[in-house]
Protein backbone atom coordinates (compact mmCIF):
# COMPACT_ATOMS: atom_id res chain seq x y z
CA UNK A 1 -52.80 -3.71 -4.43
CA UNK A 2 -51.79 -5.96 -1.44
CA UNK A 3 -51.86 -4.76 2.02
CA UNK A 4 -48.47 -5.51 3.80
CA UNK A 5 -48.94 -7.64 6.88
CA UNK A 6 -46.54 -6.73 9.42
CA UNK A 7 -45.59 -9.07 12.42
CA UNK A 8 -44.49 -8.17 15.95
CA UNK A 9 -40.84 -9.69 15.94
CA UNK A 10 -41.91 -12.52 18.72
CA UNK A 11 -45.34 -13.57 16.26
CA UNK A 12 -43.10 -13.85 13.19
CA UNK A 13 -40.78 -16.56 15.89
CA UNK A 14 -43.82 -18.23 16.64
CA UNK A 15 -45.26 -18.58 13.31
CA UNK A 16 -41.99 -20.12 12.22
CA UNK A 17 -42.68 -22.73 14.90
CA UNK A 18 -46.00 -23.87 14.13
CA UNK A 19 -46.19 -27.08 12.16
CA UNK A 20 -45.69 -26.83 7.94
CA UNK A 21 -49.28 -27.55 7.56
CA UNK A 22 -50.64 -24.55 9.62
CA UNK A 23 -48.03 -22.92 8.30
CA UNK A 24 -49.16 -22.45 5.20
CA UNK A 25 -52.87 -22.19 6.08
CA UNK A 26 -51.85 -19.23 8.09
CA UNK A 27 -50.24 -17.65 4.47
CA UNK A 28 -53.32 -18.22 2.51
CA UNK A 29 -55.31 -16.55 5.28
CA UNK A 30 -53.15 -13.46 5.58
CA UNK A 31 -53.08 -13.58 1.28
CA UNK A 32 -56.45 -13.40 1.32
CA UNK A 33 -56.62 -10.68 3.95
CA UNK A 34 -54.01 -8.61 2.03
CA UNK A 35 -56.60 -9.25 -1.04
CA UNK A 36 -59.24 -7.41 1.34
CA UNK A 37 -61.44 -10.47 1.44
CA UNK A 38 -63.51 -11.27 4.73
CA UNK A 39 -63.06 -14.87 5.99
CA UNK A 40 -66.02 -14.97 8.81
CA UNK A 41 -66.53 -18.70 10.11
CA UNK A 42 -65.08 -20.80 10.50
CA UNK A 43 -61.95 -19.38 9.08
CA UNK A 44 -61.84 -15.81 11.49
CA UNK A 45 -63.77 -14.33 14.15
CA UNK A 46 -64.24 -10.92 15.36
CA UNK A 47 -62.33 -10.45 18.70
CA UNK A 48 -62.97 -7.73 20.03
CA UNK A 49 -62.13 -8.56 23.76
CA UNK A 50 -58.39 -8.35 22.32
CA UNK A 51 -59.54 -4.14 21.00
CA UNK A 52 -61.72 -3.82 18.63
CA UNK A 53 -61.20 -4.59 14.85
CA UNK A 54 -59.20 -8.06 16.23
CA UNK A 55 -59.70 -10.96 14.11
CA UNK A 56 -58.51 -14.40 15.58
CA UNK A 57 -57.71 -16.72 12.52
CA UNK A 58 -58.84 -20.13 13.56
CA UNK A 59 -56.52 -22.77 11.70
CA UNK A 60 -56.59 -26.49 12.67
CA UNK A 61 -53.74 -28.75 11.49
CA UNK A 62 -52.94 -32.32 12.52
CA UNK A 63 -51.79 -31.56 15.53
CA UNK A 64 -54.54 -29.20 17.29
CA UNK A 65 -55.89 -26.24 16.88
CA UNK A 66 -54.03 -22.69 16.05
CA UNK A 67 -54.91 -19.14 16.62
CA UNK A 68 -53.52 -15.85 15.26
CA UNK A 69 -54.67 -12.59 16.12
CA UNK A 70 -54.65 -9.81 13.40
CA UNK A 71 -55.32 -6.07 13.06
CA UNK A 72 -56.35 -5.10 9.75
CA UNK A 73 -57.53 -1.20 10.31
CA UNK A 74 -53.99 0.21 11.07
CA UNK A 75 -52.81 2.71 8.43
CA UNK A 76 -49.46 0.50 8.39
CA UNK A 77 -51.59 -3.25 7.10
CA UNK A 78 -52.61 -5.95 8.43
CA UNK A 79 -50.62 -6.11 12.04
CA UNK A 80 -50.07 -9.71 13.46
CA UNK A 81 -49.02 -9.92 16.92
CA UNK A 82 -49.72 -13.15 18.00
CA UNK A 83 -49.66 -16.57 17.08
CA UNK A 84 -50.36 -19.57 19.25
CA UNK A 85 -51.28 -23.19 19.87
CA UNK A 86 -54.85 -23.53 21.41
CA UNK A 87 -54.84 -26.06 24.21
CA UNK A 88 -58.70 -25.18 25.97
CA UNK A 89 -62.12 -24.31 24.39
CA UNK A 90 -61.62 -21.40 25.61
CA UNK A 91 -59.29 -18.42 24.74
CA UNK A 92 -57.00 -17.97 28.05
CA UNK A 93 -57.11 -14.54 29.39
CA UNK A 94 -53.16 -14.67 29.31
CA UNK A 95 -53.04 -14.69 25.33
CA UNK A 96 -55.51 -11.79 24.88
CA UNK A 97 -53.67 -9.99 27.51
CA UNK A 98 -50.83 -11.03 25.62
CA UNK A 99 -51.71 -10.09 21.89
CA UNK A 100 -53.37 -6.52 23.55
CA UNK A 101 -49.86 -5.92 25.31
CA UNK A 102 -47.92 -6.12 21.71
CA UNK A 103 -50.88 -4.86 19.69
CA UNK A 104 -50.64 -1.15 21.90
CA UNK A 105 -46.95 -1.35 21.28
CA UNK A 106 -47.36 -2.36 17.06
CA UNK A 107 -49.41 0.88 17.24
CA UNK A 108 -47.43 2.71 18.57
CA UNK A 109 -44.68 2.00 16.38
CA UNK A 110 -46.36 2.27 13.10
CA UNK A 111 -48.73 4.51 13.38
């Protein structure tokens, strides 16, 4: 049985904005999630400096590189509340902050 994913209203916005081609590397990602398969490298990566039990799915497409954080031990599914373009090597601290803000508040609501 597949897992629903459920999106915070302003990750579903921002998925819809990211190019076709990440697009749908972000649906066979989340697929596979709802299938309960682990990804590991290079596909995911634990992030735990989000909470713990954050995955950041690491998706490059022709025009850069793409992260979306997901939550796959809420009682709800697989919680996505954040998708965005990566510009530095590094993760800024104003996305984590970011997808931790609207995480606490998924939780919240569905749980």
């Amino acid at each position: 049985m597949l897992r629903p994913v459920v999106f915070h209203i302003r990750a579903k916005e921002e998925i819809r904005e990211l190019p076709r081609d990440v697009r749908l590397k972000v649906g066979s990602a989340l697929f596979a999630l709802q299938r309960g398969f682990n990804l590991g490298l290079p596909v995911s990566r634990p992030m735990p400096v989000v909470m713990p039990g954050v995955e950041e799915l690491r998706l490059r497409g022709e025009s850069g590189q793409y992260r979306v954080f997901c939550y796959r031990k809420a009682r709800a599914g697989i919680l996505v509340p954040r998708a965005f373009h990566k510009k530095s090597p590094e993760t800024p601290l104003s996305e984590i902050e970011l997808a931790r803000r609207r995480l606490t508040e998924m939780l919240h609501e569905h749980e």
